[in-house]
Protein backbone atom coordinates (compact mmCIF):
# COMPACT_ATOMS: atom_id res chain seq x y z
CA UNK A 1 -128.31 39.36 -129.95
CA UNK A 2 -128.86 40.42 -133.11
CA UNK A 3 -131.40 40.27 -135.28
CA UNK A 4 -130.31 38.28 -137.84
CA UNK A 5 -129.16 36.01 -135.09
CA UNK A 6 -132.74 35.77 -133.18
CA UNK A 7 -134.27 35.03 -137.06
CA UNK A 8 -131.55 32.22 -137.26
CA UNK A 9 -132.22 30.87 -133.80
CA UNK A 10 -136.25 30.83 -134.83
CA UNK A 11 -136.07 29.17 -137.57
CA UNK A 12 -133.79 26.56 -136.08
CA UNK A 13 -136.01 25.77 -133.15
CA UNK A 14 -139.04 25.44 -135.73
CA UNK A 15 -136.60 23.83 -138.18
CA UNK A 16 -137.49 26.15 -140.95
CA UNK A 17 -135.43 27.67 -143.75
CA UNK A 18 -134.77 31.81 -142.02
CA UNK A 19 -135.61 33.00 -145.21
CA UNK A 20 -139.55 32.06 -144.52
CA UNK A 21 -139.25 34.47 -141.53
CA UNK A 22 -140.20 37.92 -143.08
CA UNK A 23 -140.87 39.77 -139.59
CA UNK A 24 -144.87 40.72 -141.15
CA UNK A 25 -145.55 37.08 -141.98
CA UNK A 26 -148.19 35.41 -140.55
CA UNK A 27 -147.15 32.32 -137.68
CA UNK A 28 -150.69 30.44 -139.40
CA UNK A 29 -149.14 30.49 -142.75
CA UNK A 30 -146.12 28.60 -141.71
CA UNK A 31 -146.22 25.08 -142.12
CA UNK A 32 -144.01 24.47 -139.45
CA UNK A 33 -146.46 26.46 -137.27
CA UNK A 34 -147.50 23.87 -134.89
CA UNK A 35 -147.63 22.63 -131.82
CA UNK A 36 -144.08 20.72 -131.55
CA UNK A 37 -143.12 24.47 -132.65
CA UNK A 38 -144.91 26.14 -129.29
CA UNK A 39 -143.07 23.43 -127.19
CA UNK A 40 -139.81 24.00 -129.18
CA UNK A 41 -140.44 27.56 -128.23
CA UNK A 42 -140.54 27.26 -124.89
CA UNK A 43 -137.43 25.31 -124.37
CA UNK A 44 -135.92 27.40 -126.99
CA UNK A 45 -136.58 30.18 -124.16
CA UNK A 46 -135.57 29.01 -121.21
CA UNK A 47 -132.01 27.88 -122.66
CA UNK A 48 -131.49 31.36 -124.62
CA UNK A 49 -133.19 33.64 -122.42
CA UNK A 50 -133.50 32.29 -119.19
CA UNK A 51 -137.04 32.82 -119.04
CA UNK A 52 -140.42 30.70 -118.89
CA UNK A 53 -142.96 31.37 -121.66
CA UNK A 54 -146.51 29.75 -121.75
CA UNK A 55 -147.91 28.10 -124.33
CA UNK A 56 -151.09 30.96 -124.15
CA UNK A 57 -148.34 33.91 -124.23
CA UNK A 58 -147.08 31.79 -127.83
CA UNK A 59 -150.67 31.60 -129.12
CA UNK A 60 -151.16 34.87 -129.13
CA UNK A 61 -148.35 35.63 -131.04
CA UNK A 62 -150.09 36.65 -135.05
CA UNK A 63 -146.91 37.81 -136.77
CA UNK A 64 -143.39 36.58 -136.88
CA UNK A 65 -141.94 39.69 -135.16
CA UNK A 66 -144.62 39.13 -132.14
CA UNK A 67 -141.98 36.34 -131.73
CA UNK A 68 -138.66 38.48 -132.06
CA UNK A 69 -140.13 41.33 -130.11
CA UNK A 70 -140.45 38.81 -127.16
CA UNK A 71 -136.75 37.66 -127.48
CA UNK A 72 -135.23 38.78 -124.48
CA UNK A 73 -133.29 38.38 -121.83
């Protein structure tokens, strides 16, 4: 996956506009930056990545790319 394509697949499951996801941005300064986001997460990883995330691994996610580093399989 690309990373153009992980940005786009963030900012769908946080229904944001991708252009809001500069990878030094902080997750706090995101309005969308909740927690239906940390649950949207999760499923978000399971379905495209086949893997469990907790909601503690998410929270201590700072930046934008803590998020896209973590996109895996």
């Amino acid at each position: 996956m690309t990373l153009e394509q992980k940005i786009a697949l963030l900012a769908e499951t946080i229904e944001t506009d991708s252009k809001n996801l500069i990878s030094t941005r902080s997750l706090d300064s995101l309005d969308e930056w909740d927690s239906l986001a940390l649950i949207s997460l999760i499923g978000m990883f399971s379905k495209s990545f086949g893997r469990n995330i907790s909601v503690e691994k998410l929270r201590e996610f700072k930046i934008v790319q803590d998020i896209i580093d973590e996109m895996h399989e």
